[in-house]
PDB file of N, CA and C in Angstrom:
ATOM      1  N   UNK A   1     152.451  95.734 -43.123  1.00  0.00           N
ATOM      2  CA  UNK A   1     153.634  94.960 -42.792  1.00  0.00           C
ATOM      3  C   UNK A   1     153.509  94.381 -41.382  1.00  0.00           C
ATOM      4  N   UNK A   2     153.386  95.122 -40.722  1.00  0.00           N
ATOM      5  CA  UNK A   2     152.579  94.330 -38.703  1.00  0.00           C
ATOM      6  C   UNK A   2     151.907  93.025 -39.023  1.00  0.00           C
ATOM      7  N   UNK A   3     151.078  93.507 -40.448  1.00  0.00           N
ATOM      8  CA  UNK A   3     149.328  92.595 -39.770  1.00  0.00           C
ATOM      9  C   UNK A   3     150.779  91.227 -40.490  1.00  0.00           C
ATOM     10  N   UNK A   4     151.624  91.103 -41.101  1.00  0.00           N
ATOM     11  CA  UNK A   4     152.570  89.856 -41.631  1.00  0.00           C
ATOM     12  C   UNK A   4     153.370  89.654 -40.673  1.00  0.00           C
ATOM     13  N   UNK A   5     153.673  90.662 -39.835  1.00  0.00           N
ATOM     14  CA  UNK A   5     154.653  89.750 -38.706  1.00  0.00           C
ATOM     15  C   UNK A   5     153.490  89.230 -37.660  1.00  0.00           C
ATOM     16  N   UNK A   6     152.782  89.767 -37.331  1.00  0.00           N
ATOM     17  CA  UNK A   6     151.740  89.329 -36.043  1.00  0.00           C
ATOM     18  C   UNK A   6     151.309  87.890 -36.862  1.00  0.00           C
ATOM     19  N   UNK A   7     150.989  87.331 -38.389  1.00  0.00           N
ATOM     20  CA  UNK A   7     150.558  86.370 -38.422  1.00  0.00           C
ATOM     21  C   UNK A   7     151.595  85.334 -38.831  1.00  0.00           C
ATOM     22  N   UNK A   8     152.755  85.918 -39.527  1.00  0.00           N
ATOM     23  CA  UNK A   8     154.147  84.937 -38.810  1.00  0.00           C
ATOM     24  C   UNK A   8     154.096  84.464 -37.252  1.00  0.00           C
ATOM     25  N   UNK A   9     154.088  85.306 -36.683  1.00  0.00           N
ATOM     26  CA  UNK A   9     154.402  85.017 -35.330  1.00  0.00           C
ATOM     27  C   UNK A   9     153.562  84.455 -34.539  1.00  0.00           C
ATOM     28  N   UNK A  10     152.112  84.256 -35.197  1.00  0.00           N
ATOM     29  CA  UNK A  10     150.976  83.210 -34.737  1.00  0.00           C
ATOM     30  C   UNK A  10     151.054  82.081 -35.773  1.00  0.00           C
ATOM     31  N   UNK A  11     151.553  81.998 -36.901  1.00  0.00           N
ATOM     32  CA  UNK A  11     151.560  80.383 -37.836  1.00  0.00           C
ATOM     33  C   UNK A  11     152.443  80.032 -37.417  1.00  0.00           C
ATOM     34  N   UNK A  12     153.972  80.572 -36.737  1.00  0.00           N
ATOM     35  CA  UNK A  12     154.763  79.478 -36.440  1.00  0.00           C
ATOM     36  C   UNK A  12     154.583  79.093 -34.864  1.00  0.00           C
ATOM     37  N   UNK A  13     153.883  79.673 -34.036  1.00  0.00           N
ATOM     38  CA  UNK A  13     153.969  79.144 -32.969  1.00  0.00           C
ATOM     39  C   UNK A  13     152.972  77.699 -33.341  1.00  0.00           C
ATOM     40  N   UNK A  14     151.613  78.336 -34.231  1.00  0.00           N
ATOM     41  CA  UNK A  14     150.691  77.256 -34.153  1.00  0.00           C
ATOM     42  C   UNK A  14     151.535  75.387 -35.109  1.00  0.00           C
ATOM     43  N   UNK A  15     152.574  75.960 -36.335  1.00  0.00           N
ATOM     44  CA  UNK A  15     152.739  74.878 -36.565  1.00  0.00           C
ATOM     45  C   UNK A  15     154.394  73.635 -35.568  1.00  0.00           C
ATOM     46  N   UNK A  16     154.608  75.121 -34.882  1.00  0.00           N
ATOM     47  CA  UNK A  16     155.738  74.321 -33.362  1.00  0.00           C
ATOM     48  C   UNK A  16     154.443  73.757 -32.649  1.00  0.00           C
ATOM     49  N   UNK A  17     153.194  73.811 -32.411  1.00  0.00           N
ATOM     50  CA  UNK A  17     152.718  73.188 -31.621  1.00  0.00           C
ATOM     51  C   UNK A  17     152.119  71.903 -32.210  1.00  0.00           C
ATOM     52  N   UNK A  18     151.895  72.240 -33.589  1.00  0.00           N
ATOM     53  CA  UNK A  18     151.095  70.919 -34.223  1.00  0.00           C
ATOM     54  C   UNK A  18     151.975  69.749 -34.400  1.00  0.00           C
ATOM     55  N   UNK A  19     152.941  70.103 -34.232  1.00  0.00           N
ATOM     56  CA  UNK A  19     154.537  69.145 -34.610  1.00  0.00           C
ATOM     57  C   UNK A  19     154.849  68.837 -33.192  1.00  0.00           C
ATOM     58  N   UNK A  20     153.883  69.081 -31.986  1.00  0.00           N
ATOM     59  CA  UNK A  20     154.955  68.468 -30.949  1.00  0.00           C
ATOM     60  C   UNK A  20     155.755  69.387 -29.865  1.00  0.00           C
ATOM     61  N   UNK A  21     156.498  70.482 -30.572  1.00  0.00           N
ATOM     62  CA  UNK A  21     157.541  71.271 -30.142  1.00  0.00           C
ATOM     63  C   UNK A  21     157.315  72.052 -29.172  1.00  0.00           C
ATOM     64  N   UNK A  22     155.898  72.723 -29.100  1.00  0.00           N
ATOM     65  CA  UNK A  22     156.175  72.914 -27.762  1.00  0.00           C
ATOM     66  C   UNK A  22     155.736  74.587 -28.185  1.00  0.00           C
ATOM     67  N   UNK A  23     155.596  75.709 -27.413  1.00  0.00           N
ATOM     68  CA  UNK A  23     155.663  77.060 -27.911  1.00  0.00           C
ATOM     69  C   UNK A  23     157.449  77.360 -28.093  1.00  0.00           C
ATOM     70  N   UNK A  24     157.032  78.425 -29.665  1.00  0.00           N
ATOM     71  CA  UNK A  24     158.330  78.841 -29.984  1.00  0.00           C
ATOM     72  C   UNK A  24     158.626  79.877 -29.066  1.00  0.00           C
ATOM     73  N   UNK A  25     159.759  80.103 -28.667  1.00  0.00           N
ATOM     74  CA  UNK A  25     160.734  80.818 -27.319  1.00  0.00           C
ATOM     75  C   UNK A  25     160.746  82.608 -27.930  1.00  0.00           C
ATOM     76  N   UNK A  26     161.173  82.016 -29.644  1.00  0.00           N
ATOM     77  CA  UNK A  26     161.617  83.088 -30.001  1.00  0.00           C
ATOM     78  C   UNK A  26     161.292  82.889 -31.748  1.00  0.00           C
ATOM     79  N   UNK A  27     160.966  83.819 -32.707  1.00  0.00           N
ATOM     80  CA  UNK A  27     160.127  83.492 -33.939  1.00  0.00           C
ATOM     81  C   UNK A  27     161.035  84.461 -34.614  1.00  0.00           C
ATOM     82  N   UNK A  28     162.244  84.293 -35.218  1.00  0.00           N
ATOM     83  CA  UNK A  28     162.923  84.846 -36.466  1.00  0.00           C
ATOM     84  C   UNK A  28     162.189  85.500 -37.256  1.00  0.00           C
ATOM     85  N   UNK A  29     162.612  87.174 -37.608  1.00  0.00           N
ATOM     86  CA  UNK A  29     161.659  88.232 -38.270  1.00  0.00           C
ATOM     87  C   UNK A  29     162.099  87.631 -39.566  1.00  0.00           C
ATOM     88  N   UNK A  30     161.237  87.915 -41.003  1.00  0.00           N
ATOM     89  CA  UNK A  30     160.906  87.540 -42.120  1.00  0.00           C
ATOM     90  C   UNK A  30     161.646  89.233 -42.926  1.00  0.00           C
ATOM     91  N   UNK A  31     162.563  88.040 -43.515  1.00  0.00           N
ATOM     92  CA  UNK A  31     163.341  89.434 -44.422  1.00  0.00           C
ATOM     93  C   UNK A  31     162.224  89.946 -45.592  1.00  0.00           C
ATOM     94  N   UNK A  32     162.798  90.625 -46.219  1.00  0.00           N
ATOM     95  CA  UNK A  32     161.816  91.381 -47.161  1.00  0.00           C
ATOM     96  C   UNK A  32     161.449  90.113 -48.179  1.00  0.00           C
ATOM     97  N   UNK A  33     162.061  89.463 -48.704  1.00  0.00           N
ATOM     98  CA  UNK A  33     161.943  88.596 -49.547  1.00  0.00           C
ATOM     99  C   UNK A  33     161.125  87.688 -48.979  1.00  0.00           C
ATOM    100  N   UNK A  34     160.914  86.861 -47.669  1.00  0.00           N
ATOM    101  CA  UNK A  34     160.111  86.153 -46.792  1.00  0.00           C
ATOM    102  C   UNK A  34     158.559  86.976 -47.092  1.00  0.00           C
ATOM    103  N   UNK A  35     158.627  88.044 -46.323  1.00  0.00           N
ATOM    104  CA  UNK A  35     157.512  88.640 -46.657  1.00  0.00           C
ATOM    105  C   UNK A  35     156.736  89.002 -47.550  1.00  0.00           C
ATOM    106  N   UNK A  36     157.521  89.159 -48.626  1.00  0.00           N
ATOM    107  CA  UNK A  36     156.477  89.149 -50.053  1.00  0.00           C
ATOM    108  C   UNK A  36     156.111  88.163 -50.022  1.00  0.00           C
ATOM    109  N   UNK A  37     156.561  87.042 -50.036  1.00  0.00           N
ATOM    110  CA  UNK A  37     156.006  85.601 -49.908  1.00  0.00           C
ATOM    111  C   UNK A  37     155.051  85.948 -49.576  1.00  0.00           C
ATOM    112  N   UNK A  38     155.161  85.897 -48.116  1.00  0.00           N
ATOM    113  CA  UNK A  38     154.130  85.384 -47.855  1.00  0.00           C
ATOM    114  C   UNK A  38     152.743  86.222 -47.795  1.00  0.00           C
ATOM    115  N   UNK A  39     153.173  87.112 -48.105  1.00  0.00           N
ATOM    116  CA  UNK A  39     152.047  88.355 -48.405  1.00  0.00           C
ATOM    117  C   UNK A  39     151.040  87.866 -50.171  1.00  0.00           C
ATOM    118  N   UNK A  40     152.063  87.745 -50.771  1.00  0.00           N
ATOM    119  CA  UNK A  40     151.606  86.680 -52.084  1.00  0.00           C
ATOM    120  C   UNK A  40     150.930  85.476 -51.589  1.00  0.00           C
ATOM    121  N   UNK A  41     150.973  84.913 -50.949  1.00  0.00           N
ATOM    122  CA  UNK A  41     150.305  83.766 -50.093  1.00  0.00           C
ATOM    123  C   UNK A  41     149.277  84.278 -49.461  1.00  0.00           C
ATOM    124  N   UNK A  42     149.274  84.916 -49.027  1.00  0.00           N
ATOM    125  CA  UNK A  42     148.003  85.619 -48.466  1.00  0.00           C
ATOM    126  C   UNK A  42     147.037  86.017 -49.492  1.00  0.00           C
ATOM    127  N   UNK A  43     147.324  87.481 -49.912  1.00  0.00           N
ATOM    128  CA  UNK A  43     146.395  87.423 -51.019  1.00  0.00           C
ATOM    129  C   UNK A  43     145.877  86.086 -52.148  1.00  0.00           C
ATOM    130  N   UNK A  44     146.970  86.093 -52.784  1.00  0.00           N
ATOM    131  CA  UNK A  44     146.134  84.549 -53.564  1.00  0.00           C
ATOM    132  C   UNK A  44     144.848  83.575 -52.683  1.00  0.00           C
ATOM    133  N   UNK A  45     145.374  83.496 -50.998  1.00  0.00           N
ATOM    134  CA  UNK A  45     144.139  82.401 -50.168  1.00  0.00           C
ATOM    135  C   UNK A  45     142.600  83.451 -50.086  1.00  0.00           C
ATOM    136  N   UNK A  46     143.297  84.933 -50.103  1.00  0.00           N
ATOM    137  CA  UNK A  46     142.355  85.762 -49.827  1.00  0.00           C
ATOM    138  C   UNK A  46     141.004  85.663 -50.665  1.00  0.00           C
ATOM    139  N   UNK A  47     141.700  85.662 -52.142  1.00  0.00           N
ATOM    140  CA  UNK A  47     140.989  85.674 -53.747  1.00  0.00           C
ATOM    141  C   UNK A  47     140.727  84.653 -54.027  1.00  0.00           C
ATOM    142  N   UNK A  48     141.441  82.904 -53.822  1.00  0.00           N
ATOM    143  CA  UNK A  48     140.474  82.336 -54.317  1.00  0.00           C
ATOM    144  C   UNK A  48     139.202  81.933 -52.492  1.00  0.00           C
ATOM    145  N   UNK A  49     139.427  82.300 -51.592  1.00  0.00           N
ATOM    146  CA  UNK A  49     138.513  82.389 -50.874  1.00  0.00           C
ATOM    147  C   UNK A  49     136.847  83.043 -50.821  1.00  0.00           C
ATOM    148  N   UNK A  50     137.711  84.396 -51.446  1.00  0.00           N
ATOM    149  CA  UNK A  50     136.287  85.279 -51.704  1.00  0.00           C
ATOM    150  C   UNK A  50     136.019  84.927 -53.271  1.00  0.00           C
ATOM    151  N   UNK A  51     136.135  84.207 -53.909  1.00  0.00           N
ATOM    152  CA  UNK A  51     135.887  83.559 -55.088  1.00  0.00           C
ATOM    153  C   UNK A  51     134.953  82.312 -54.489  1.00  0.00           C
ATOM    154  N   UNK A  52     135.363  81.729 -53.671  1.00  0.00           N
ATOM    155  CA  UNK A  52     134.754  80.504 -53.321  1.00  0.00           C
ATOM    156  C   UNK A  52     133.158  80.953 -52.446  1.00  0.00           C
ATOM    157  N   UNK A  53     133.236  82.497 -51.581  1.00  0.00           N
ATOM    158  CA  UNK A  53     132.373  82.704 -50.916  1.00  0.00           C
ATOM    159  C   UNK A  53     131.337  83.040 -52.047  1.00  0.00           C
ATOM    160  N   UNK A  54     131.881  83.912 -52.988  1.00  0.00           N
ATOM    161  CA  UNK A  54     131.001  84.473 -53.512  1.00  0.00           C
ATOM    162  C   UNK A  54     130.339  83.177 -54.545  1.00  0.00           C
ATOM    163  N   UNK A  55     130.815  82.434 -55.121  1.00  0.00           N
ATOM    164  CA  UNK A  55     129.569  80.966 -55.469  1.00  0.00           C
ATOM    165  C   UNK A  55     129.158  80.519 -54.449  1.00  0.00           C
ATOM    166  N   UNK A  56     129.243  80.545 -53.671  1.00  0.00           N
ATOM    167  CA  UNK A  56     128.391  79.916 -52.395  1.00  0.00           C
ATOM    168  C   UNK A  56     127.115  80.755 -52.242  1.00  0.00           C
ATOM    169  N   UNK A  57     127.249  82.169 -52.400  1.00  0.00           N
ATOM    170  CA  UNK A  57     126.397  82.470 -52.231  1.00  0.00           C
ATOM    171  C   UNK A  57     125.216  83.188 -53.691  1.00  0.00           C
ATOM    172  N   UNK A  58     125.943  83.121 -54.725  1.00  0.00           N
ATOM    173  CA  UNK A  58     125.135  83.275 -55.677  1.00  0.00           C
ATOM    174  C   UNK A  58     124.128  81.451 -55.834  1.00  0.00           C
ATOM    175  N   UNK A  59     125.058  80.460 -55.675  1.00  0.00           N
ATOM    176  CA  UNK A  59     124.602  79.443 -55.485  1.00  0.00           C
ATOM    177  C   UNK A  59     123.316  79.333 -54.527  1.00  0.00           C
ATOM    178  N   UNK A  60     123.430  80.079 -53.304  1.00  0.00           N
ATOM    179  CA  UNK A  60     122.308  79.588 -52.381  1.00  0.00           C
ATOM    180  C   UNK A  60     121.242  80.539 -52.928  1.00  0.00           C
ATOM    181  N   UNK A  61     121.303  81.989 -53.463  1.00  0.00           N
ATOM    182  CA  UNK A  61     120.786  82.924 -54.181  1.00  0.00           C
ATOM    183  C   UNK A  61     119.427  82.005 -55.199  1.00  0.00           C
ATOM    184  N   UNK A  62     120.184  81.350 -55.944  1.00  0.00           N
ATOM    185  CA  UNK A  62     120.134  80.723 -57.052  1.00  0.00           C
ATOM    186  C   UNK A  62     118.374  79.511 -56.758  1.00  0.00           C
ATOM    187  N   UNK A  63     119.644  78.841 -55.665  1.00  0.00           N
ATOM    188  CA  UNK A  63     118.477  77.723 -54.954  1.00  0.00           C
ATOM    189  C   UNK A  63     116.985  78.416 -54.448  1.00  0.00           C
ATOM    190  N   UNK A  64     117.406  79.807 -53.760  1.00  0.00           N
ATOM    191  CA  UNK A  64     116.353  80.644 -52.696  1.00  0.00           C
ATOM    192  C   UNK A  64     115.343  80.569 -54.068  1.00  0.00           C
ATOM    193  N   UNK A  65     115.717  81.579 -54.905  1.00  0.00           N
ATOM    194  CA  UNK A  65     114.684  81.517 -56.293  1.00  0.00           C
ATOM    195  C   UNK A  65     114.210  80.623 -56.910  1.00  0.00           C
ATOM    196  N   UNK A  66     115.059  79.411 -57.184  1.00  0.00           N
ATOM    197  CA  UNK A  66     113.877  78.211 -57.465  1.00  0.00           C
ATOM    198  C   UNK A  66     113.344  77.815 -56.788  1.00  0.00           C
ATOM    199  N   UNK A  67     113.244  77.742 -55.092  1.00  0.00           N
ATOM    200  CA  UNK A  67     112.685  77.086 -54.242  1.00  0.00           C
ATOM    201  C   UNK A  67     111.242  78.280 -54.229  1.00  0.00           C
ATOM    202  N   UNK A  68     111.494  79.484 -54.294  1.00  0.00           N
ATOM    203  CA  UNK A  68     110.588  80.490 -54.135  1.00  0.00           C
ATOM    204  C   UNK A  68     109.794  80.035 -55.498  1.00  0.00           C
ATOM    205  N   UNK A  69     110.672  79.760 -56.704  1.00  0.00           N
ATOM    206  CA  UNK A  69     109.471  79.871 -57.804  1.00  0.00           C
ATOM    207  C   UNK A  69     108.256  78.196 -57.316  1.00  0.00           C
ATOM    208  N   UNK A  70     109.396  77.369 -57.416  1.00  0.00           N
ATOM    209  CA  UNK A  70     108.485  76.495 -57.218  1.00  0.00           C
ATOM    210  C   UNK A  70     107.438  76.397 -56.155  1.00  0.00           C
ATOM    211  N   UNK A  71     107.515  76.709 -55.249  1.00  0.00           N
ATOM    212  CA  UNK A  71     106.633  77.114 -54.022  1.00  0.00           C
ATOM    213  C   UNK A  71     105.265  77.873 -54.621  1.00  0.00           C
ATOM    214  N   UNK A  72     105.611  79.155 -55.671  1.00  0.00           N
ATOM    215  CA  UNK A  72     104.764  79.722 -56.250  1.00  0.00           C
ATOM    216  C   UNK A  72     103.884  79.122 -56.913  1.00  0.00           C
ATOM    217  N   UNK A  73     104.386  78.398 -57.689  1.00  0.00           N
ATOM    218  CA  UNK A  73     103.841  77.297 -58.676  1.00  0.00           C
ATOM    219  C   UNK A  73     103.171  76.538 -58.408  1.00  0.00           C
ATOM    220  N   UNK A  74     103.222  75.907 -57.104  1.00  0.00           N
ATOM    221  CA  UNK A  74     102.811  74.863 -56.248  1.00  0.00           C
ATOM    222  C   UNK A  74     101.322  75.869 -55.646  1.00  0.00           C
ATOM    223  N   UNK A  75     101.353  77.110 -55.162  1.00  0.00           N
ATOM    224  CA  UNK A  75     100.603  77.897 -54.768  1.00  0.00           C
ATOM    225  C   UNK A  75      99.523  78.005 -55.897  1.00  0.00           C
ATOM    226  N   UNK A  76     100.090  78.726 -57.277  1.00  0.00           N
ATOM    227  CA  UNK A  76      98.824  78.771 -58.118  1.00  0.00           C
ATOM    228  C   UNK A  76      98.159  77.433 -58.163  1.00  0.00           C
ATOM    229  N   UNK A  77      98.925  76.395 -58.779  1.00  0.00           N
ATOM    230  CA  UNK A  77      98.195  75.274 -59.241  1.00  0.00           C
ATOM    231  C   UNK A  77      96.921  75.057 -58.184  1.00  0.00           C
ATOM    232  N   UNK A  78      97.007  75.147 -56.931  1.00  0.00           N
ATOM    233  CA  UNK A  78      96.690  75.118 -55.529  1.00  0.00           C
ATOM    234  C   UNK A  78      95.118  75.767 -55.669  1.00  0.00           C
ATOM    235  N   UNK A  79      95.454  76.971 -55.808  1.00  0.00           N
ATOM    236  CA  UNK A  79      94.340  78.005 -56.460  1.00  0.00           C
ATOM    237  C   UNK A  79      93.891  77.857 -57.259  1.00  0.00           C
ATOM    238  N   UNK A  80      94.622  76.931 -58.588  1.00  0.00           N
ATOM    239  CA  UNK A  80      93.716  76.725 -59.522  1.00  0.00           C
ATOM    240  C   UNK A  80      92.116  75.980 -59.068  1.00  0.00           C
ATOM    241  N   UNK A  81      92.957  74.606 -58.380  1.00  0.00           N
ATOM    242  CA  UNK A  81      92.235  73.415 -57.991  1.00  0.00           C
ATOM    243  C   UNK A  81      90.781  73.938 -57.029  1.00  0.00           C
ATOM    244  N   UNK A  82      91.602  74.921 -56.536  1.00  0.00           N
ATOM    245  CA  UNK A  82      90.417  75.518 -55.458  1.00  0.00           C
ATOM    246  C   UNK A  82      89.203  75.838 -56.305  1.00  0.00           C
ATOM    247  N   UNK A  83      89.469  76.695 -57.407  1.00  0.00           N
ATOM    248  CA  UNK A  83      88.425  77.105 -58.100  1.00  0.00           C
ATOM    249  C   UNK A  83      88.039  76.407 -58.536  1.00  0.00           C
ATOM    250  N   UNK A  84      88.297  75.487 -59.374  1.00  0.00           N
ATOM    251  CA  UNK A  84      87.688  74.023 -60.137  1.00  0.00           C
ATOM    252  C   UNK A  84      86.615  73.898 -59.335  1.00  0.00           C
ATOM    253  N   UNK A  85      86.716  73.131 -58.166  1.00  0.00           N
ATOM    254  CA  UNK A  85      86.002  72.638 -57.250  1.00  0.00           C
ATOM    255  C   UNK A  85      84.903  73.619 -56.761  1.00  0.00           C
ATOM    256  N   UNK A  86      85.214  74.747 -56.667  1.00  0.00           N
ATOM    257  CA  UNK A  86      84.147  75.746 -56.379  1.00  0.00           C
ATOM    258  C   UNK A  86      83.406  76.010 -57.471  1.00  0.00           C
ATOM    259  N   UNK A  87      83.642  75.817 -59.166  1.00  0.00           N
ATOM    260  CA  UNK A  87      83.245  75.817 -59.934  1.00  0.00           C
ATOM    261  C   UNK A  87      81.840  74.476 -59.910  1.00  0.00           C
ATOM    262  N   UNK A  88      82.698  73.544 -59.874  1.00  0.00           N
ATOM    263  CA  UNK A  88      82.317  72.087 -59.976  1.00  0.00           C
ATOM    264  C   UNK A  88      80.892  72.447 -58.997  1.00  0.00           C
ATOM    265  N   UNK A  89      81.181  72.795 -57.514  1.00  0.00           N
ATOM    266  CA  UNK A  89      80.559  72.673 -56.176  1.00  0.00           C
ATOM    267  C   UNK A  89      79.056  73.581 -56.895  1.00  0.00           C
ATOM    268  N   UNK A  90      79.295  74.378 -57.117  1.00  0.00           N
ATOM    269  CA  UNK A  90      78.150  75.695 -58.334  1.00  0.00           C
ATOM    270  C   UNK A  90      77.236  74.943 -59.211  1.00  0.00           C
ATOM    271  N   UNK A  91      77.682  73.934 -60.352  1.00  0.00           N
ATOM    272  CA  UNK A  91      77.388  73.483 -60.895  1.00  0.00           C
ATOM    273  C   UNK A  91      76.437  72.244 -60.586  1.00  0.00           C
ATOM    274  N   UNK A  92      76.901  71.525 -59.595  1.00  0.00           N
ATOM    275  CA  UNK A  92      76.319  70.492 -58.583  1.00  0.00           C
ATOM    276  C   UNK A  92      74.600  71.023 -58.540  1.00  0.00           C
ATOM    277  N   UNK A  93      74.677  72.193 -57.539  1.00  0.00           N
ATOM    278  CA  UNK A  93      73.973  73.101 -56.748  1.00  0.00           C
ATOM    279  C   UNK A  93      73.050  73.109 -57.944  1.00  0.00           C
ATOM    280  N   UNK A  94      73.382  73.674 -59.189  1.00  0.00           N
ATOM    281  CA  UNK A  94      72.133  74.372 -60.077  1.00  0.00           C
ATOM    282  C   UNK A  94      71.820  73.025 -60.986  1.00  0.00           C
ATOM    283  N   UNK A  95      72.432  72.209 -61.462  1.00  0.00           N
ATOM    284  CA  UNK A  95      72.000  71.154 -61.448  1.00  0.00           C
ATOM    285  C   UNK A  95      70.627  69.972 -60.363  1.00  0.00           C
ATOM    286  N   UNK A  96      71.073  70.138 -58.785  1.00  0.00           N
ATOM    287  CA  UNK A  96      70.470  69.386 -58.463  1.00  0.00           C
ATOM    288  C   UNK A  96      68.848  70.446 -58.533  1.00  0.00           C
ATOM    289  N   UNK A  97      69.353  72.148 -58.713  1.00  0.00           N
ATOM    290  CA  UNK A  97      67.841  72.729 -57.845  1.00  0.00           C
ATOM    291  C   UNK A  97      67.448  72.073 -59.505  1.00  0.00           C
ATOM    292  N   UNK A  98      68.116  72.339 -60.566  1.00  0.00           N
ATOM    293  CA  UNK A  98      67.118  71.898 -62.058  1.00  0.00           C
ATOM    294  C   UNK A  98      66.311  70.771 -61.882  1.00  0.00           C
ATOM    295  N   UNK A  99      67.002  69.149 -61.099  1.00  0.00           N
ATOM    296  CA  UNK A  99      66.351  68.035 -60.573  1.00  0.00           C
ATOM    297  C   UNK A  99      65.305  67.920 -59.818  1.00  0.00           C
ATOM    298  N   UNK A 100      64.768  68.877 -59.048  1.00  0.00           N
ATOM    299  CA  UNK A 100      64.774  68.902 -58.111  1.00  0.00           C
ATOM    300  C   UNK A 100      63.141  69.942 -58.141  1.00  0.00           C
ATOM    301  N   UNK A 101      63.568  70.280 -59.437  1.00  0.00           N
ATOM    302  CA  UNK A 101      62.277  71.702 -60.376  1.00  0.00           C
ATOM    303  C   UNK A 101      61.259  70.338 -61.170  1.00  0.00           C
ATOM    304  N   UNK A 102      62.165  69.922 -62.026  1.00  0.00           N
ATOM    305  CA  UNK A 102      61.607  68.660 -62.872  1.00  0.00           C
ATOM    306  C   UNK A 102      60.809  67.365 -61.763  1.00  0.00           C
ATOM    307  N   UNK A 103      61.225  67.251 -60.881  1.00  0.00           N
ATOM    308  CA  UNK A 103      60.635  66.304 -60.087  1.00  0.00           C
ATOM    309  C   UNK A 103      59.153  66.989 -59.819  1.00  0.00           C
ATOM    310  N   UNK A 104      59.657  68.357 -59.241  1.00  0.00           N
ATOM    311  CA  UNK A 104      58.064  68.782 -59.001  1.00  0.00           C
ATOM    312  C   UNK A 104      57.219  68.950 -60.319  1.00  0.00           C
ATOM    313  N   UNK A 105      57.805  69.135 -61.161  1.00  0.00           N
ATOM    314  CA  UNK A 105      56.760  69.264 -62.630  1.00  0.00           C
ATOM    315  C   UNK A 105      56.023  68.004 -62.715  1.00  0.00           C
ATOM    316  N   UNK A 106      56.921  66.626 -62.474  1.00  0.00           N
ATOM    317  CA  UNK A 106      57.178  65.489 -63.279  1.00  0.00           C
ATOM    318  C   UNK A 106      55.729  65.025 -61.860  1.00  0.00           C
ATOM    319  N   UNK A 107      55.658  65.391 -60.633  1.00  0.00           N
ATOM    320  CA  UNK A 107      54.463  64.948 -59.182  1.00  0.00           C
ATOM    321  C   UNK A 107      53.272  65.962 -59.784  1.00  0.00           C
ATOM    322  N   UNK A 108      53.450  67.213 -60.093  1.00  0.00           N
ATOM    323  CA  UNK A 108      52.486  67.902 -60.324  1.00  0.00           C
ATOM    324  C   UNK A 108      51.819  67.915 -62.063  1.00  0.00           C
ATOM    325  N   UNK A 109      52.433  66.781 -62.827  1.00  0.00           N
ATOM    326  CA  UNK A 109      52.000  66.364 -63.920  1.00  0.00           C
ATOM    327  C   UNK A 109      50.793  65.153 -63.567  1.00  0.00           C
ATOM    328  N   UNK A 110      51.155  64.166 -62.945  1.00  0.00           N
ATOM    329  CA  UNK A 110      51.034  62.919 -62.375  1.00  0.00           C
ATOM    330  C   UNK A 110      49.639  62.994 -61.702  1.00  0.00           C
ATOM    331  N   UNK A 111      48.879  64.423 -61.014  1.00  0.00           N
ATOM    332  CA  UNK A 111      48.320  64.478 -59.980  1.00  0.00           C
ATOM    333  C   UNK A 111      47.128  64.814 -61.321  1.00  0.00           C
TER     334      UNK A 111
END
C-alpha cells in the first residue's frame, strides 16, 4: 500500500509539471477505491510489460541461434571447400610426378 501512495505522489507531481502547473503543494491520499485502481493499473502495465520483455527476448534468443546456425553452416561449407582444394592440390601433384615419369620414359625411349 506505501509503494501506491509514494507512486501517486510521484505521478501527480510529474503530470502538475507536464501540464505547466508547477510542483503540487499538497497530493490528496487515494481512498480505497482509488487505490485498487490503480493498483489494477499497475499490475495489468506490469504483465503486459513482462509479456512484452519476455518476446523480446525469446525473439533475440531465437535470432542468436539462427545467426549461430548459419555462421556454422557458413563454417562447414568453408571446410568443405578447403578440402576440395587440398584434394584437387594432391591430385595435381601425382598427376604432374605421372607426367613428369612418362616424359622420362618417352627421352629415355628416344635415346
Amino acid at each position: 500500500m506505501l509503494f501506491l501512495l509514494v507512486y501517486h505522489f510521484y505521478e501527480t507531481n510529474l503530470k502538475m509539471r507536464l501540464l505547466g502547473l508547477g510542483k503540487a503543494k499538497a497530493v490528496a491520499k487515494l481512498n480505497d477505491e482509488a487505490a485498487a485502481e490503480l493498483g489494477a493499473e499497475m499490475l495489468g502495465e506490469l504483465i503486459v510489460f513482462s509479456v512484452g520483455v519476455l518476446c523480446l527476448t525469446f525473439e533475440y534468443q531465437r535470432q542468436q541461434n539462427k545467426d549461430r546456425s548459419k555462421e556454422e553452416y557458413v563454417t562447414e561449407k568453408l571446410i568443405d571447400l578447403q578440402k576440395s582444394v587440398n584434394l584437387i592440390t594432391i591430385q595435381i601433384e601425382n598427376q604432374d610426378a605421372k607426367i613428369r615419369e612418362m616424359d622420362r620414359e618417352i627421352c629415355a625411349h628416344r635415346k
